[in-house]
C-alpha atoms as a PDB file:
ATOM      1  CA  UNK A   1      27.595  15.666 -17.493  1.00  0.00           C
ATOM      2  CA  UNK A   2      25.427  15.647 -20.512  1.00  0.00           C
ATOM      3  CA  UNK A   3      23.047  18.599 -21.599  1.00  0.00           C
ATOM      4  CA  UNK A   4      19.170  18.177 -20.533  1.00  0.00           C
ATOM      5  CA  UNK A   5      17.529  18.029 -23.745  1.00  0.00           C
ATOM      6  CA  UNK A   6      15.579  21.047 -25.271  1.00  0.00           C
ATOM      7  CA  UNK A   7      11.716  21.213 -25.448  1.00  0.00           C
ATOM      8  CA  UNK A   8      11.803  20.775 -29.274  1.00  0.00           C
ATOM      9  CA  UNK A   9      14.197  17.761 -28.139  1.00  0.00           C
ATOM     10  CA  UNK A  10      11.300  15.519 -26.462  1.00  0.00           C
ATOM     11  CA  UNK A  11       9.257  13.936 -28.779  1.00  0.00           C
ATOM     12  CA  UNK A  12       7.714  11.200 -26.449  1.00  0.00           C
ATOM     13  CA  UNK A  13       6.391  11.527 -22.997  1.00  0.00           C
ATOM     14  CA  UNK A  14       5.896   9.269 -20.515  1.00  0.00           C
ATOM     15  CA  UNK A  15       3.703   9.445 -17.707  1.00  0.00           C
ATOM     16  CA  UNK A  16       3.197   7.373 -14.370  1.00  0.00           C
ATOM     17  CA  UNK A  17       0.378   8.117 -12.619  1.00  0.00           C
ATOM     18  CA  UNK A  18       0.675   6.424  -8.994  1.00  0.00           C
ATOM     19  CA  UNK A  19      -2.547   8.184  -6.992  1.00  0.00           C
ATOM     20  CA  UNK A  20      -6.081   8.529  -7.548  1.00  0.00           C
ATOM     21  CA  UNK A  21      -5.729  11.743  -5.826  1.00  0.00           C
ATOM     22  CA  UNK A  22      -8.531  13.470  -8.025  1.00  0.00           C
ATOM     23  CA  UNK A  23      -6.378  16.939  -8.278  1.00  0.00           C
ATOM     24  CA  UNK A  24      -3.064  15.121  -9.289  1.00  0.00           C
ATOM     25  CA  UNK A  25      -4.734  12.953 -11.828  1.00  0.00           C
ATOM     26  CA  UNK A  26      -6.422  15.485 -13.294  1.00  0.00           C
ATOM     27  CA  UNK A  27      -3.772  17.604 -13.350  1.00  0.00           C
ATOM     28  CA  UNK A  28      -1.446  14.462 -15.317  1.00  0.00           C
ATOM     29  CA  UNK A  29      -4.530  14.452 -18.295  1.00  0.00           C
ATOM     30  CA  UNK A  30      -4.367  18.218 -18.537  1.00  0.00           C
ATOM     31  CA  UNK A  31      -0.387  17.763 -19.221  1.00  0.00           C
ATOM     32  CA  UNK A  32      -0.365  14.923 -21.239  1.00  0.00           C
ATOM     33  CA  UNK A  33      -3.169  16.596 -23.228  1.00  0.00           C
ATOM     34  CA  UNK A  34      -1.302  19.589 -23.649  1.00  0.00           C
ATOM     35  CA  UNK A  35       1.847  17.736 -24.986  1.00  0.00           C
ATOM     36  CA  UNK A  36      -0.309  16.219 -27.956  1.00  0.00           C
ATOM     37  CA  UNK A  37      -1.978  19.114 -28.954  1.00  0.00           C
ATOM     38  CA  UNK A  38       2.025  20.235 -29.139  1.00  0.00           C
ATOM     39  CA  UNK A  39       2.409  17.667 -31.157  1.00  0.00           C
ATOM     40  CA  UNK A  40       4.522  14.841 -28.718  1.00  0.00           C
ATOM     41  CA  UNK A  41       3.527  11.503 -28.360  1.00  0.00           C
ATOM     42  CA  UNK A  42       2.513  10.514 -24.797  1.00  0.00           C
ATOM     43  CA  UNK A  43       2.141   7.368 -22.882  1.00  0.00           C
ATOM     44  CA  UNK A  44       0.595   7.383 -19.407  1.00  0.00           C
ATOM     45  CA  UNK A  45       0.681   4.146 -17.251  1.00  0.00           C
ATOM     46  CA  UNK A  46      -1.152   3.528 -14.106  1.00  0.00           C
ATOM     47  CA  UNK A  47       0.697   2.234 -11.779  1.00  0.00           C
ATOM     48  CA  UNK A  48      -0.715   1.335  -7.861  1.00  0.00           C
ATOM     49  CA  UNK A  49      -3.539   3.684  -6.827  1.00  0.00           C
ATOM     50  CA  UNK A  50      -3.299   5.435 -10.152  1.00  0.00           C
ATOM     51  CA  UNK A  51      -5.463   2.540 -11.689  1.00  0.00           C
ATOM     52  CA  UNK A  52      -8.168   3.801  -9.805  1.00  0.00           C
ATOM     53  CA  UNK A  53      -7.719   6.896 -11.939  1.00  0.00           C
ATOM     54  CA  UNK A  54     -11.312   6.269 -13.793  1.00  0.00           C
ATOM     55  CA  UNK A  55     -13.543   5.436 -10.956  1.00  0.00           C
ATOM     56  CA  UNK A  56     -12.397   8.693  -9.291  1.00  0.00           C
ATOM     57  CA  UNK A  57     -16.138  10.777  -8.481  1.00  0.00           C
ATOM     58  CA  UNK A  58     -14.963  14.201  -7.608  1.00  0.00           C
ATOM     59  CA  UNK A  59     -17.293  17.380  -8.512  1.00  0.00           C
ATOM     60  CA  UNK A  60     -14.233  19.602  -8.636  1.00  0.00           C
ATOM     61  CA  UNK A  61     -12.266  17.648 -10.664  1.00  0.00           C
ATOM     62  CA  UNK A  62     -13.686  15.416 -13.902  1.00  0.00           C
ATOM     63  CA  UNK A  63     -10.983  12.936 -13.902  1.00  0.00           C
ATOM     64  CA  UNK A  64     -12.363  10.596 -16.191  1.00  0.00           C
ATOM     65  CA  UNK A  65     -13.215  13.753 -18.603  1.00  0.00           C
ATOM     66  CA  UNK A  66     -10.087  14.702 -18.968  1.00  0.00           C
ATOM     67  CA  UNK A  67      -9.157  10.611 -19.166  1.00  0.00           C
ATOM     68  CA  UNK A  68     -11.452  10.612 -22.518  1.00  0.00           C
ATOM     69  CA  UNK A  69      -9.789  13.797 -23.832  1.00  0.00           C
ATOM     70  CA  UNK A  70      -6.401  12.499 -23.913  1.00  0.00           C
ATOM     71  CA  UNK A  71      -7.693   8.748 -25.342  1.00  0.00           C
ATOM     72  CA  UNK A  72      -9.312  11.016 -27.918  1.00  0.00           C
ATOM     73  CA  UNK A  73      -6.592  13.112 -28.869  1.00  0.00           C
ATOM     74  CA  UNK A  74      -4.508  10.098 -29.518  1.00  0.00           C
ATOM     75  CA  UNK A  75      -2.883   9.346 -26.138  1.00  0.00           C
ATOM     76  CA  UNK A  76      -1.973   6.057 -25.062  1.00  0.00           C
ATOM     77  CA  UNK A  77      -3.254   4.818 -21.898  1.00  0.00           C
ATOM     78  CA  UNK A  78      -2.050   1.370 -20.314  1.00  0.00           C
ATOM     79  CA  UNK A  79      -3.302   0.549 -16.649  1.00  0.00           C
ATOM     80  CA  UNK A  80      -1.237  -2.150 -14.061  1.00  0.00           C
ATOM     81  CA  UNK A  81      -2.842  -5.435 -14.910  1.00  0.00           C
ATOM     82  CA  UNK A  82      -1.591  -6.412 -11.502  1.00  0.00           C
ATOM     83  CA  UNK A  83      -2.866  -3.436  -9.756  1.00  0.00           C
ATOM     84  CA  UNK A  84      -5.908  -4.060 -11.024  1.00  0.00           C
ATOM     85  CA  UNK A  85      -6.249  -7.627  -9.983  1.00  0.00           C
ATOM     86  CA  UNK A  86      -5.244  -6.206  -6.486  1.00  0.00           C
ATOM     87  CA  UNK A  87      -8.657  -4.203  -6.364  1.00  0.00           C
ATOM     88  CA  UNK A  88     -10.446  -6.658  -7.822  1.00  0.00           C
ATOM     89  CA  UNK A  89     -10.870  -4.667 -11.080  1.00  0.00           C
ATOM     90  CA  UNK A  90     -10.937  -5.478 -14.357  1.00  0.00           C
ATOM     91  CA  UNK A  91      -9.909  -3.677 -17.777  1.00  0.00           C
ATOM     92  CA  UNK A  92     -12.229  -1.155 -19.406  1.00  0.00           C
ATOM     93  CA  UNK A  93     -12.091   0.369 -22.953  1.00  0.00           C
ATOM     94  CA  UNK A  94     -10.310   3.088 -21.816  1.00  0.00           C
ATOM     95  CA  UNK A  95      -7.633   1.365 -19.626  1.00  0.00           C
ATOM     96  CA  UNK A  96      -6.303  -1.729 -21.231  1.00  0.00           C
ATOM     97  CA  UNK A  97      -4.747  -4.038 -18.716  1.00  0.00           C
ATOM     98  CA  UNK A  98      -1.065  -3.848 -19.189  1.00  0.00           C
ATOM     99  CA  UNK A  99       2.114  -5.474 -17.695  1.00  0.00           C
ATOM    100  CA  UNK A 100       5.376  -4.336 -16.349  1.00  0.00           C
ATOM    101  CA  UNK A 101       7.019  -5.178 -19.858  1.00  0.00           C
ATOM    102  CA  UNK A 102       4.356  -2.152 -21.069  1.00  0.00           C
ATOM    103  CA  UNK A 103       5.795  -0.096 -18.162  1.00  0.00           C
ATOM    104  CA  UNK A 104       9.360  -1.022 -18.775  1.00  0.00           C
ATOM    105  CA  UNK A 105       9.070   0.056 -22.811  1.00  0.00           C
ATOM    106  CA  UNK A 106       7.199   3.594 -21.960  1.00  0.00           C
ATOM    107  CA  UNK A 107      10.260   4.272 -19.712  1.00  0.00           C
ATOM    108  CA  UNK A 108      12.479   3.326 -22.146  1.00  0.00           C
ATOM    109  CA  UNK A 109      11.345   4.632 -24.909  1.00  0.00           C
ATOM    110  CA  UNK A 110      10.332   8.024 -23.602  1.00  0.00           C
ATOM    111  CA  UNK A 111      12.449  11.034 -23.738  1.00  0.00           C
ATOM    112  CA  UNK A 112      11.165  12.058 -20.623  1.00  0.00           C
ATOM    113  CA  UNK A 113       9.432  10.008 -18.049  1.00  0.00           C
ATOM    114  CA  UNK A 114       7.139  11.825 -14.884  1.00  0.00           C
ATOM    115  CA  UNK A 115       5.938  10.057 -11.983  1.00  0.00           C
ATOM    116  CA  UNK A 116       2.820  11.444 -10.127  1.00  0.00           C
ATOM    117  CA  UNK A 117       2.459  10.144  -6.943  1.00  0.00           C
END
């Protein structure tokens, strides 16, 4: 069995975001934004109820705040094209509409991949 790589190992992170539960999704910005300012690249995908992500209107939690902080800071953010067309949403400038090819290269590509569900 092969050694888990170190910290300073993981240069790319994926995330999947799969709820539009406003804690969760808040908390997934917060980490991917804290990987870039450490200087990782980060992907986050929404996948399901995650592409609801933007839309999400809690007073606790400012979702879509911390959804513009990690575009800002150079995170990429790809949402379920398919999803999407399942709620009868469309793309916005800060979730591209995105495939399962999209998906299938951030999981690939990533040194580590977390699902929030």
């Amino acid at each position: 069995m092969s050694e888990p790589a170190a910290a300073d190992d993981v240069s790319h992170l994926g995330i999947v975001l799969e709820t539009a539960d406003p804690e969760r999704a808040w908390n997934a910005f917060r980490l991917g934004i804290t990987a870039l300012e450490a200087d990782k690249d980060v992907s986050v995908f929404l996948l399901g109820a995650g592409v609801e992500a933007e839309e999400i209107d809690d007073e606790q939690f400012n979702v879509r705040g911390r959804m513009e902080a990690f575009a800002d800071a150079g995170g990429e953010l790809l949402a379920c094209g398919t999803c999407l067309e399942i709620r009868n949403s469309d793309e916005s400038g800060l979730c591209p509409i995105s495939t399962m090819s999209d998906l299938l290269d951030v999981v690939t590509t990533a040194d580590r991949v977390l699902t929030i569900g």
